[in-house]
PDB file of N, CA and C in Angstrom:
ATOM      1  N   UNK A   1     141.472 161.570  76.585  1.00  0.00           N
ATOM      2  CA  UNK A   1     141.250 160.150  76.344  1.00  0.00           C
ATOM      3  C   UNK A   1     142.420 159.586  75.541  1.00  0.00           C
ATOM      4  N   UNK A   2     142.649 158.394  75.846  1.00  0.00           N
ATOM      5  CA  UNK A   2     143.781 157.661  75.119  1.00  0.00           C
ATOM      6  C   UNK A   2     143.302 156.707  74.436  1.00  0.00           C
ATOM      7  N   UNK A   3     143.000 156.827  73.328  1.00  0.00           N
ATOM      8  CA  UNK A   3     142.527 155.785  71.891  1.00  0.00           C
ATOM      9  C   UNK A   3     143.097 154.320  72.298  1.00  0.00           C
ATOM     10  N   UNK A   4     143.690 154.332  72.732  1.00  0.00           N
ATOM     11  CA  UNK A   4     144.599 152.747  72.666  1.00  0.00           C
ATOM     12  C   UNK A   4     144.283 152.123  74.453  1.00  0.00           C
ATOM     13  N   UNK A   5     143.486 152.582  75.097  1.00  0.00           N
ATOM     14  CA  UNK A   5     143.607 152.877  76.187  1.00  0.00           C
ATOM     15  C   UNK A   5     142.274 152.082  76.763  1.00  0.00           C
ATOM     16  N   UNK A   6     142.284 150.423  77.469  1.00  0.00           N
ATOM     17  CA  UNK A   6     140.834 149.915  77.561  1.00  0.00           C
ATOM     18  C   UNK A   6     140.171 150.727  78.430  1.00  0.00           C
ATOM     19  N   UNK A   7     140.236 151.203  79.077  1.00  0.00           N
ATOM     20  CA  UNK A   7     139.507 151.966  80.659  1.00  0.00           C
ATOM     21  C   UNK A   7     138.836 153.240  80.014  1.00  0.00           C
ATOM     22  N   UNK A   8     139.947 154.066  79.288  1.00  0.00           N
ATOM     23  CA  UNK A   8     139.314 154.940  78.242  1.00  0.00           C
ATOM     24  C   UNK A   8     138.134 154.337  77.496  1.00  0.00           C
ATOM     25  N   UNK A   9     137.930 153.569  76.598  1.00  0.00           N
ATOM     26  CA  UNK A   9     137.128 152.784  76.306  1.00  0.00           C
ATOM     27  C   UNK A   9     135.863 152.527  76.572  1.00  0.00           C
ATOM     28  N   UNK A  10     136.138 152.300  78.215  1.00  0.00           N
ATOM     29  CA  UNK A  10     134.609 152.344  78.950  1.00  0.00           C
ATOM     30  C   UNK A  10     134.239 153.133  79.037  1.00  0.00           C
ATOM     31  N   UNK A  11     135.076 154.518  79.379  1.00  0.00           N
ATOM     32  CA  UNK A  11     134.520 155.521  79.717  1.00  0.00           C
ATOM     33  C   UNK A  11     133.788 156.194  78.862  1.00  0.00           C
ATOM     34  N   UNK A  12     134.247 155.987  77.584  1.00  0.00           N
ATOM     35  CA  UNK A  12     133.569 156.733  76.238  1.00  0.00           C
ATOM     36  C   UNK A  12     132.511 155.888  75.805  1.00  0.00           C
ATOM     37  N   UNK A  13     131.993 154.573  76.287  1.00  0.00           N
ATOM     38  CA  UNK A  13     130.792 153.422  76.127  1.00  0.00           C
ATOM     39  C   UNK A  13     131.516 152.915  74.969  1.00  0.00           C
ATOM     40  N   UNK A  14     132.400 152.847  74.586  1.00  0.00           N
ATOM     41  CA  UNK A  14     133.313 152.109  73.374  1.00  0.00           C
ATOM     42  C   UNK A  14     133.331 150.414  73.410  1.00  0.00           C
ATOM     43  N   UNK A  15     133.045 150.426  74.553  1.00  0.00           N
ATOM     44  CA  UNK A  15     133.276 148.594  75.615  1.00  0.00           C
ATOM     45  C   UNK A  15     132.068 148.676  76.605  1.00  0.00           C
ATOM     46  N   UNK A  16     131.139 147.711  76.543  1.00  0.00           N
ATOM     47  CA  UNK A  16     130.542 148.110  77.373  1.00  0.00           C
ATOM     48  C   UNK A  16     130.872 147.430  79.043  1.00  0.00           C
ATOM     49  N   UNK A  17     130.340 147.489  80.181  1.00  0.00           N
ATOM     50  CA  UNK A  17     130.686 147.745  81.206  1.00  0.00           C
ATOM     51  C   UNK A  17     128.983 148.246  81.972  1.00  0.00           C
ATOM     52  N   UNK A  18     129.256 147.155  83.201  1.00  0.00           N
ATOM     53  CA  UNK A  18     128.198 147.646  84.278  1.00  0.00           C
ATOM     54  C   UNK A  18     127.989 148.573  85.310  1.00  0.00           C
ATOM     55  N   UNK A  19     128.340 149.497  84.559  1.00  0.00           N
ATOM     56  CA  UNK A  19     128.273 150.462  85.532  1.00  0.00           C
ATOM     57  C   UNK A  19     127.310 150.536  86.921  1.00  0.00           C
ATOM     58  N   UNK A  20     127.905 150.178  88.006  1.00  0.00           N
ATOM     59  CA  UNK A  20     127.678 150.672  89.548  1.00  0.00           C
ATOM     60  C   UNK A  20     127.500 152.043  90.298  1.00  0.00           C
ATOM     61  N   UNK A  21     128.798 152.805  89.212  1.00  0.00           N
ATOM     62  CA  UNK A  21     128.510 154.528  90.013  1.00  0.00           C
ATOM     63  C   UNK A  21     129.140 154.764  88.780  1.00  0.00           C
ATOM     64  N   UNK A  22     128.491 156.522  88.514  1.00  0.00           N
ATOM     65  CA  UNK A  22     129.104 156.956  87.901  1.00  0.00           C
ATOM     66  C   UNK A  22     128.515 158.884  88.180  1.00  0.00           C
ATOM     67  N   UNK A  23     129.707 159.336  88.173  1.00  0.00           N
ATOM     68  CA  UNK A  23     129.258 160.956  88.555  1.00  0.00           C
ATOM     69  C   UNK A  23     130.112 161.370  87.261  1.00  0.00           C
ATOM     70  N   UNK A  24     130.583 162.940  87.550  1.00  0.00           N
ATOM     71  CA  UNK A  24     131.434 163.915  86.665  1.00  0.00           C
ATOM     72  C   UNK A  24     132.902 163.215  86.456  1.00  0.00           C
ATOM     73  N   UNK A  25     133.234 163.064  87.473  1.00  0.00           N
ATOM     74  CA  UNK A  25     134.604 161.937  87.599  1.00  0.00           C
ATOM     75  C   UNK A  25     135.746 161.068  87.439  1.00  0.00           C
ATOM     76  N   UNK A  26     134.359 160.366  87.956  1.00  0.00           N
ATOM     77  CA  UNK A  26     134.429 158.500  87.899  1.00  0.00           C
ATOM     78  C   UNK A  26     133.705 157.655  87.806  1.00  0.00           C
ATOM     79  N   UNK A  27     134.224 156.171  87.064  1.00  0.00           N
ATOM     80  CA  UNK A  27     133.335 155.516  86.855  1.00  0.00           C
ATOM     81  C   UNK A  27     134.059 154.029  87.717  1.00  0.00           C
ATOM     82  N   UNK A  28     132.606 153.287  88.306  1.00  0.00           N
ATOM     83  CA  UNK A  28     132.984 152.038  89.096  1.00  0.00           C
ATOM     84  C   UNK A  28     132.345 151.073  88.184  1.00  0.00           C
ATOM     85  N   UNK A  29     132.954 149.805  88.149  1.00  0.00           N
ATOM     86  CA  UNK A  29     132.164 148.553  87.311  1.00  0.00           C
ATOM     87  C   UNK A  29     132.896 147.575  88.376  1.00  0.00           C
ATOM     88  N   UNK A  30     132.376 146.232  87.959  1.00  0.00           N
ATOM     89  CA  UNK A  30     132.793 145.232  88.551  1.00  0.00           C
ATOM     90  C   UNK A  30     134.049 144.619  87.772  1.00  0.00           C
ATOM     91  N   UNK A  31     135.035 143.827  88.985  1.00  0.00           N
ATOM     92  CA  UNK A  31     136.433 143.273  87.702  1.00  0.00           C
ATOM     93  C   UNK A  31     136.002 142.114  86.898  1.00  0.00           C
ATOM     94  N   UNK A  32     136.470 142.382  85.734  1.00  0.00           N
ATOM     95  CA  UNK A  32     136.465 141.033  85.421  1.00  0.00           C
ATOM     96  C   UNK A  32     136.695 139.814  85.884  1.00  0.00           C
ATOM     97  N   UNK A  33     137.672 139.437  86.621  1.00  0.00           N
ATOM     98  CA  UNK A  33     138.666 138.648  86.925  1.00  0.00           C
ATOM     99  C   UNK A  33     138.039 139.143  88.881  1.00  0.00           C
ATOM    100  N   UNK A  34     137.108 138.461  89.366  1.00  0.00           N
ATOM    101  CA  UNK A  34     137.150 139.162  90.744  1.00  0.00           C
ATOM    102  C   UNK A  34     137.975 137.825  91.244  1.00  0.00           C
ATOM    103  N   UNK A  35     138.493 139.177  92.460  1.00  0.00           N
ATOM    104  CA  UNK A  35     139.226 138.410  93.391  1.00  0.00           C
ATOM    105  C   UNK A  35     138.610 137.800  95.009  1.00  0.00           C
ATOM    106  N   UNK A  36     137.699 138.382  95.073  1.00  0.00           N
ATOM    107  CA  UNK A  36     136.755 138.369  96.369  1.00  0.00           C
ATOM    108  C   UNK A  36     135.247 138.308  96.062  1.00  0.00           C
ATOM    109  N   UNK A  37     134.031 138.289  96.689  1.00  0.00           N
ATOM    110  CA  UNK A  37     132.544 138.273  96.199  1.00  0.00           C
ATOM    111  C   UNK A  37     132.797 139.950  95.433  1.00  0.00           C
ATOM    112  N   UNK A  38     133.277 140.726  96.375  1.00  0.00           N
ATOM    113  CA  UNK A  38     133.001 142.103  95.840  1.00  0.00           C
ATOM    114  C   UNK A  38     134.502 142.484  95.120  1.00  0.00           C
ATOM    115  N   UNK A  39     133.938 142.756  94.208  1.00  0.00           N
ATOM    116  CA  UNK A  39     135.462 143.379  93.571  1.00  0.00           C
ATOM    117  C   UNK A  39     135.114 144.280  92.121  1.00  0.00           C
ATOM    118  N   UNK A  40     135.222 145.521  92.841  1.00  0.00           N
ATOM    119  CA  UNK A  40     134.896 146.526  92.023  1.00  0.00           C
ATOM    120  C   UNK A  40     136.260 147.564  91.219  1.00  0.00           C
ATOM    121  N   UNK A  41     136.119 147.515  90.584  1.00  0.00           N
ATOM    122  CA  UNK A  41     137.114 148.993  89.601  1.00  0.00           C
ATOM    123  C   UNK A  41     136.846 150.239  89.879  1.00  0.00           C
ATOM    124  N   UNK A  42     137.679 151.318  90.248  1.00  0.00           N
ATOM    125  CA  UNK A  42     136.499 152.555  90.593  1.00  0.00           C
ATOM    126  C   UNK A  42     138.067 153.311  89.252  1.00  0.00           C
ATOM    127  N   UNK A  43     137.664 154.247  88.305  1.00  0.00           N
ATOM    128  CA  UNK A  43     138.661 154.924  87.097  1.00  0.00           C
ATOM    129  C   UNK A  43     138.179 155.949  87.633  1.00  0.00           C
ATOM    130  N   UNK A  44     138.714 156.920  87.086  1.00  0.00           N
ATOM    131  CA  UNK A  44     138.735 158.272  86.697  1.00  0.00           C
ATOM    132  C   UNK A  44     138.563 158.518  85.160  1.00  0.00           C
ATOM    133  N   UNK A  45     137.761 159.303  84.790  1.00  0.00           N
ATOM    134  CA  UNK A  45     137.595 159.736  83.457  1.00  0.00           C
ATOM    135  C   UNK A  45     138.190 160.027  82.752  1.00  0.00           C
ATOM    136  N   UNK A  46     139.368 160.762  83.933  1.00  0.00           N
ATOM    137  CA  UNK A  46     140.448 161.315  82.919  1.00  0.00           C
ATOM    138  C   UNK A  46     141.893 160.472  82.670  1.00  0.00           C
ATOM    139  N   UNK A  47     142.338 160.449  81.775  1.00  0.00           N
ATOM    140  CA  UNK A  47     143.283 159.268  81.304  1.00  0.00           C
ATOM    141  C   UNK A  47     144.656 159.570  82.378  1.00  0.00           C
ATOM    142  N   UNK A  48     144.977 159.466  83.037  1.00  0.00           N
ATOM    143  CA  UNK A  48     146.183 158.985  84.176  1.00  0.00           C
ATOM    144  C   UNK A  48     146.927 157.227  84.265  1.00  0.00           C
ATOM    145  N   UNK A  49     147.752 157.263  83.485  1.00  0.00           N
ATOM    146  CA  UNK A  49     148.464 156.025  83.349  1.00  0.00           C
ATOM    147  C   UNK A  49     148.801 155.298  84.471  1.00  0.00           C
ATOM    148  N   UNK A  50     149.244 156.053  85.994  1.00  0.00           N
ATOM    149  CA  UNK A  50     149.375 155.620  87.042  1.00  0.00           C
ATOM    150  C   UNK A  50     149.125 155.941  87.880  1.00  0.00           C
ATOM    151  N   UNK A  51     149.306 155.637  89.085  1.00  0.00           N
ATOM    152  CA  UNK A  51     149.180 156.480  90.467  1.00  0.00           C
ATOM    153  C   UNK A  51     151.130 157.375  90.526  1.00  0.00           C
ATOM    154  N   UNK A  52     152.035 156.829  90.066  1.00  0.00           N
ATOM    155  CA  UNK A  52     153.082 157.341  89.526  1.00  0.00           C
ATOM    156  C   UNK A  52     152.948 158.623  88.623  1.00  0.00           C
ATOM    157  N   UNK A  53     152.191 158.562  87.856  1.00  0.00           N
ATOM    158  CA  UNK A  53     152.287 159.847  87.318  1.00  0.00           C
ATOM    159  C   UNK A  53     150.578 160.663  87.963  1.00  0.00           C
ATOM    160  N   UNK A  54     150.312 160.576  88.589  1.00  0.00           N
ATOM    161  CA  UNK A  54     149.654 161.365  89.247  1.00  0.00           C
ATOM    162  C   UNK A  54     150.481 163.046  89.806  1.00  0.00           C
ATOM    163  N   UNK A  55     150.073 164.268  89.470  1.00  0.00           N
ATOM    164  CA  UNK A  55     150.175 165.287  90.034  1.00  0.00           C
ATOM    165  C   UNK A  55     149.786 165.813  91.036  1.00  0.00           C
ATOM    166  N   UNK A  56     150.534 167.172  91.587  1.00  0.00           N
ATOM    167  CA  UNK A  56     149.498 168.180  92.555  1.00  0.00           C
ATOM    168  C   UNK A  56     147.923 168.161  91.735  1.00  0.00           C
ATOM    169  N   UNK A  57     147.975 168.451  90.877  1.00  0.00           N
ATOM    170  CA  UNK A  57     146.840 168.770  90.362  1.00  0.00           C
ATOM    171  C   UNK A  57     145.847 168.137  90.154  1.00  0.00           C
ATOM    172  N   UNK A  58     146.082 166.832  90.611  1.00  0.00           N
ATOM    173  CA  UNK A  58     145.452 165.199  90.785  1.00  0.00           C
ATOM    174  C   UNK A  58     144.754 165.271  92.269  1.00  0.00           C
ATOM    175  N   UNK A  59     144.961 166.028  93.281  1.00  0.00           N
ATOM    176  CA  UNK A  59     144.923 165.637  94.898  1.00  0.00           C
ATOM    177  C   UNK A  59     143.694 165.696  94.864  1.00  0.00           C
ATOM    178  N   UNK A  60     142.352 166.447  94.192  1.00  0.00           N
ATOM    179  CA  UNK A  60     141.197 166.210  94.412  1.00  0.00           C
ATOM    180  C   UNK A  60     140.639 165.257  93.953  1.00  0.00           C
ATOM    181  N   UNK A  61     140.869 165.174  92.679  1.00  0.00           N
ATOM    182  CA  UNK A  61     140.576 163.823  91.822  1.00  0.00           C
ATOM    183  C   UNK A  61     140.566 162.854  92.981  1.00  0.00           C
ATOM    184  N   UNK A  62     142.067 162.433  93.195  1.00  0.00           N
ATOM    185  CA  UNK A  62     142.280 161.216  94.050  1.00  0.00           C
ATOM    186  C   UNK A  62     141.830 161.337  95.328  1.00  0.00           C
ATOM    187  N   UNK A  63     141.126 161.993  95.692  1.00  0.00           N
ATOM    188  CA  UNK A  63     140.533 161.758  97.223  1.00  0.00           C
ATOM    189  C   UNK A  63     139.111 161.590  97.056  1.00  0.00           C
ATOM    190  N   UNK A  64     138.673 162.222  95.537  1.00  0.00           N
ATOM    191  CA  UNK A  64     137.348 161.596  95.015  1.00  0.00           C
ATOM    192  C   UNK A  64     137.004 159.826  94.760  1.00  0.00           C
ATOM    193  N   UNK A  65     138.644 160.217  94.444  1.00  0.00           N
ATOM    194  CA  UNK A  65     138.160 158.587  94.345  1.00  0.00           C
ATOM    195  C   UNK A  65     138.235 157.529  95.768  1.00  0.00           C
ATOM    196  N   UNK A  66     138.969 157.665  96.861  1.00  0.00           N
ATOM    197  CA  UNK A  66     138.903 156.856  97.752  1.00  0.00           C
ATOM    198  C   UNK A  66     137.760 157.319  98.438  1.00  0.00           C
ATOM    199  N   UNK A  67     136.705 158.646  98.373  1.00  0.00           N
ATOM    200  CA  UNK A  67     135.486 158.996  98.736  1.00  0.00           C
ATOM    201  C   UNK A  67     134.533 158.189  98.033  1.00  0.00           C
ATOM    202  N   UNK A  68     134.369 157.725  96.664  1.00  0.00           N
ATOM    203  CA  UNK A  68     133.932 157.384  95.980  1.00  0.00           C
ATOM    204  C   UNK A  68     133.781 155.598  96.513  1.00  0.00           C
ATOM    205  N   UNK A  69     135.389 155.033  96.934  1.00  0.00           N
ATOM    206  CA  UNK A  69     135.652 153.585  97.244  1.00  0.00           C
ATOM    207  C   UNK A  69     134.503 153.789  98.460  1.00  0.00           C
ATOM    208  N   UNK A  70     135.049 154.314  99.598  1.00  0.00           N
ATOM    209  CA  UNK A  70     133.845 154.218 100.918  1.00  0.00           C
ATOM    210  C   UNK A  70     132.344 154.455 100.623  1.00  0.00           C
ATOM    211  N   UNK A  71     131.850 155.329  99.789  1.00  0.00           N
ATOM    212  CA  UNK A  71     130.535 155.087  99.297  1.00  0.00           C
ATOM    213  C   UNK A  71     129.912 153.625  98.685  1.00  0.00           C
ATOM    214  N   UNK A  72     131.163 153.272  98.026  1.00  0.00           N
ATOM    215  CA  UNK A  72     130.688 151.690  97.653  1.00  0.00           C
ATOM    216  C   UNK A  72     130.562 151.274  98.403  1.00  0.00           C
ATOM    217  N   UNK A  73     131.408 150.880  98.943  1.00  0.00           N
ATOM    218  CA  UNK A  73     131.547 149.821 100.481  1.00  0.00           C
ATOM    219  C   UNK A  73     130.589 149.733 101.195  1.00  0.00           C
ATOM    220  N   UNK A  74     130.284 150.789 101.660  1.00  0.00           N
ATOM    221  CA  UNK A  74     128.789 150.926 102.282  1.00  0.00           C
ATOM    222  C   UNK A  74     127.567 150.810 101.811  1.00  0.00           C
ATOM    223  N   UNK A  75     127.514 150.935 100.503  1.00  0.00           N
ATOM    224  CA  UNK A  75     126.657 150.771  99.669  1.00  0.00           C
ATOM    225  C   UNK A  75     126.514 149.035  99.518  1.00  0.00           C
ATOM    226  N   UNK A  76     127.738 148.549  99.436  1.00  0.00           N
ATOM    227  CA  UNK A  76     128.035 147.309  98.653  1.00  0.00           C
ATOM    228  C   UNK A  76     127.984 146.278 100.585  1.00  0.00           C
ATOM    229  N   UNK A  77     127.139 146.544 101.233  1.00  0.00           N
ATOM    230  CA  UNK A  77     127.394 146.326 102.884  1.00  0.00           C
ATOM    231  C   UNK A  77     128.830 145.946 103.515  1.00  0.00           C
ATOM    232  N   UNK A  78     129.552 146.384 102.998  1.00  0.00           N
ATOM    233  CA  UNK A  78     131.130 146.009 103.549  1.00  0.00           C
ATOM    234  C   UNK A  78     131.445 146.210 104.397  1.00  0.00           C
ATOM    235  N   UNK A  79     130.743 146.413 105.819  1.00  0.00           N
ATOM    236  CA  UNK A  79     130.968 146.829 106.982  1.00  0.00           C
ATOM    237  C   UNK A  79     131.719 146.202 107.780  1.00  0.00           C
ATOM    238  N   UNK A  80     132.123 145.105 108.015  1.00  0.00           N
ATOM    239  CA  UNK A  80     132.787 144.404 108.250  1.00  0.00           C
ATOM    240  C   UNK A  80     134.497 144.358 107.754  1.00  0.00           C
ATOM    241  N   UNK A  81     134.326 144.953 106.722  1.00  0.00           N
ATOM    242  CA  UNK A  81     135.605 145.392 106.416  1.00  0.00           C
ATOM    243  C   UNK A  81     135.871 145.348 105.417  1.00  0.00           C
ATOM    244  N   UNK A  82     136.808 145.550 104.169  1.00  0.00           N
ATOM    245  CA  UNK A  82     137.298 145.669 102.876  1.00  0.00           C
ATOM    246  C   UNK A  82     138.772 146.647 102.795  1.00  0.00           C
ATOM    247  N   UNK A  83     139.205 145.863 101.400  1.00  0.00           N
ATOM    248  CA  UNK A  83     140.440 146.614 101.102  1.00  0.00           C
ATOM    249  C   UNK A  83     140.615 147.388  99.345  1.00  0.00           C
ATOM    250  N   UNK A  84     140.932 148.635  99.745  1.00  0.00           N
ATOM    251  CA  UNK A  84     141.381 149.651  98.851  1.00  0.00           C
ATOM    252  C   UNK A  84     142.424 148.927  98.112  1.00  0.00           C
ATOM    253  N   UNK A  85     143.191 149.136  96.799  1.00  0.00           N
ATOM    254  CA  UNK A  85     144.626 148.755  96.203  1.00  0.00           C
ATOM    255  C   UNK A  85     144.540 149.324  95.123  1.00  0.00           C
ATOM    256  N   UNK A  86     145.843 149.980  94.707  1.00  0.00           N
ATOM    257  CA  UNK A  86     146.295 150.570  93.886  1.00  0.00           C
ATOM    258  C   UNK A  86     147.268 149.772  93.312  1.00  0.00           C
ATOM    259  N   UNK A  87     146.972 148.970  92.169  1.00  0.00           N
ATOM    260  CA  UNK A  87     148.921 148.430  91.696  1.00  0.00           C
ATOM    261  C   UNK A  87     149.468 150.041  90.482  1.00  0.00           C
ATOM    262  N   UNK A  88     150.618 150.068  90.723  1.00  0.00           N
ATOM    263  CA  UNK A  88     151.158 150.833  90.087  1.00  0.00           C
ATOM    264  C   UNK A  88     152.331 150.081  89.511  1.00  0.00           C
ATOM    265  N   UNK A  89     152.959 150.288  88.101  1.00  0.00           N
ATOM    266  CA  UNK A  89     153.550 149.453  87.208  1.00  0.00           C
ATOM    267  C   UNK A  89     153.492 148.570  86.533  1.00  0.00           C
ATOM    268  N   UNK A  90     154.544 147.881  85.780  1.00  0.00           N
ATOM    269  CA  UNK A  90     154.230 146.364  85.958  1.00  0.00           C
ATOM    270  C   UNK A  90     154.578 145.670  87.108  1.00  0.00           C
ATOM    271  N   UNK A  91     155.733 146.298  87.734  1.00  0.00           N
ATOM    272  CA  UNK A  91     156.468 144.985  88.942  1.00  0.00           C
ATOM    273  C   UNK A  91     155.279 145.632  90.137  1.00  0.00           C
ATOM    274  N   UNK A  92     154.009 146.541  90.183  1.00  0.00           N
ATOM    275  CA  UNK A  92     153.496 146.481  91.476  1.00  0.00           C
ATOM    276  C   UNK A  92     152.170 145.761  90.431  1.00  0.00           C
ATOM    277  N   UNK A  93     152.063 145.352  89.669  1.00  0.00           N
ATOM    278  CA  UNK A  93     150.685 144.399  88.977  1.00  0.00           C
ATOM    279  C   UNK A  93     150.154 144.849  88.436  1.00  0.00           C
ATOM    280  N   UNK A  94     150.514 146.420  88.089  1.00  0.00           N
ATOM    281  CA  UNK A  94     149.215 146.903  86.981  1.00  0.00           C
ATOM    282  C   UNK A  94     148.951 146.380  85.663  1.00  0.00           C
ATOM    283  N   UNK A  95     147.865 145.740  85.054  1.00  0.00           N
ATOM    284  CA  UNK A  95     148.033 145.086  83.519  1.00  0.00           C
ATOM    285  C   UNK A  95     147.377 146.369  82.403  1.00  0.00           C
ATOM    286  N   UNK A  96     146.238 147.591  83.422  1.00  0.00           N
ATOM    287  CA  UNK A  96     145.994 148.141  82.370  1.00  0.00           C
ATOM    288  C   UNK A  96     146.560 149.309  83.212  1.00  0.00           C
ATOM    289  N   UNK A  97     147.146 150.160  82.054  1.00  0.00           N
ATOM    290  CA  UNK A  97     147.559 151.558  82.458  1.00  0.00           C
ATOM    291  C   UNK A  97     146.919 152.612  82.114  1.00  0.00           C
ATOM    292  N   UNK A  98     145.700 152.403  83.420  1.00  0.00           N
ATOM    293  CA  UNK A  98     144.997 153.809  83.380  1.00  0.00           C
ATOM    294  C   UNK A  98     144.979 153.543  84.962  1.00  0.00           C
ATOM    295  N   UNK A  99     144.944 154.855  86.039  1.00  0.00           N
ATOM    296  CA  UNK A  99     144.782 154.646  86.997  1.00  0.00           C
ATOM    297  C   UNK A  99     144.088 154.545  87.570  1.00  0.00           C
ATOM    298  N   UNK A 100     143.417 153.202  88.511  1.00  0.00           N
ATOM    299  CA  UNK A 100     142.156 152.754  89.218  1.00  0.00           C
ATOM    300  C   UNK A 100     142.308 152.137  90.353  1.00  0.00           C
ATOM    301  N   UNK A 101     141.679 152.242  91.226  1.00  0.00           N
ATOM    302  CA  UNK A 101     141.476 151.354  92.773  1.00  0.00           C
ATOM    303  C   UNK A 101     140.705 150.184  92.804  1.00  0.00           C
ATOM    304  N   UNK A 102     141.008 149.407  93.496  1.00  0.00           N
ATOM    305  CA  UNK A 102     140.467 147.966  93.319  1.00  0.00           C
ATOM    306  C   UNK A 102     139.908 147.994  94.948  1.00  0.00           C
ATOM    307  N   UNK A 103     138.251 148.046  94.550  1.00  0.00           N
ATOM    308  CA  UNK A 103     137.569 147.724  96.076  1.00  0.00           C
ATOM    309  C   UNK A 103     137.205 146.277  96.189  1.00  0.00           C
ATOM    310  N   UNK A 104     137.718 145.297  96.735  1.00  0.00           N
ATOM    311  CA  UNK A 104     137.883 144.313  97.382  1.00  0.00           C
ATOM    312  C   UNK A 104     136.900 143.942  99.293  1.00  0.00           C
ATOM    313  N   UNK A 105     135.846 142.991  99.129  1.00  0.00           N
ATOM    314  CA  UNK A 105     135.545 142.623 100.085  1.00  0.00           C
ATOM    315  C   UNK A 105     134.617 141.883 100.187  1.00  0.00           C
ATOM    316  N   UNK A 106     133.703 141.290 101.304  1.00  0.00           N
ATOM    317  CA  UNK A 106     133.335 139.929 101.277  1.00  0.00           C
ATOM    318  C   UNK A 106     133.675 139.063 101.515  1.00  0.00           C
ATOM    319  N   UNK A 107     135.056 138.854 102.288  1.00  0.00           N
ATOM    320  CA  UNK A 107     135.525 137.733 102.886  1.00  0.00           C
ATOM    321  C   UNK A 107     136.567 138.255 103.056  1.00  0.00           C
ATOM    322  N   UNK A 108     137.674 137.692 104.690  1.00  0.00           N
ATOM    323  CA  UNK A 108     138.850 137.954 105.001  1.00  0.00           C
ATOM    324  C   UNK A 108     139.936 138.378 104.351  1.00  0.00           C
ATOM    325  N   UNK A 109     140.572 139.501 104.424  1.00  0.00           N
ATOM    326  CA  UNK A 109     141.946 139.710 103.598  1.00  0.00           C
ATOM    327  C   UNK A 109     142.973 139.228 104.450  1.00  0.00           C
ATOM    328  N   UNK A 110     144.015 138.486 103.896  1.00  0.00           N
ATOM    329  CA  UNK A 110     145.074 138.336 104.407  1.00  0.00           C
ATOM    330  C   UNK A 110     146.240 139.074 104.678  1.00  0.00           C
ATOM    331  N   UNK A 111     147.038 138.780 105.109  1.00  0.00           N
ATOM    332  CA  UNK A 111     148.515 139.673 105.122  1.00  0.00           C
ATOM    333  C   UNK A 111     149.554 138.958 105.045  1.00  0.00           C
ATOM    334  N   UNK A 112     150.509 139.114 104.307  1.00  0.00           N
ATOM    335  CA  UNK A 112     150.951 140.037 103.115  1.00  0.00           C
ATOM    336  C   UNK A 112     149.675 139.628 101.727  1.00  0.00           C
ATOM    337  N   UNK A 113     149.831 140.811 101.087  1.00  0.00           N
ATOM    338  CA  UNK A 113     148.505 140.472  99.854  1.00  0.00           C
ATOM    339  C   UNK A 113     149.112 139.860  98.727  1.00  0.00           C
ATOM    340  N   UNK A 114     150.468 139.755  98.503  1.00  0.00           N
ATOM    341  CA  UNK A 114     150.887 139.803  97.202  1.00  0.00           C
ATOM    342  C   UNK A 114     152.423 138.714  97.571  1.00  0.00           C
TER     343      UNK A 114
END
């Protein structure tokens, strides 16, 4: 855990947060700031600053977590469609640096997103 760290935070109930799912993991809440009807956060427990510094030793983690995104989705009726996103940095939009996926859906995504 990273003391200085908001996502850490939730994870330790330091902040509270609505939790949607939560296993051994990861934890999903809704964004603050949504961008679509559905717009969920899905973290990892364990403190990872980016998808950049992600390891080999990360590959299960991270496939938990886009297993984790499609369980929402379906859960959350997104059948129709939805989008996964990862910002990594500042210049790809990340504001907090812990690493999380942004499940997005409920209405048309466009192209280009950004």
């Amino acid at each position: 855990m990273n003391t200085d760290c908001l996502f850490c935070k939730i994870v330790a109930g330091d902040i509270p947060a609505k939790r949607v799912h939560e296993d051994e993991l990861c934890l999903a809440f809704p964004d603050i700031n949504p961008q679509a009807p559905t717009h969920l956060l899905i973290i990892p427990k364990e403190h990872i600053a980016s998808q950049a510094k992600a390891m080999a030793e990360h590959k299960l983690l991270l496939g938990h977590l886009m297993a984790t995104a499609a369980e929402l989705a379906r859960t959350h009726k997104l059948d129709k469609g939805y989008r996964v996103v990862t910002n990594t940095g500042d210049d790809g939009g990340q504001t907090v640096h812990h690493l999380h996926l942004h499940l997005l859906g409920g209405r048309p995504m466009g192209w280009p997103p950004g």
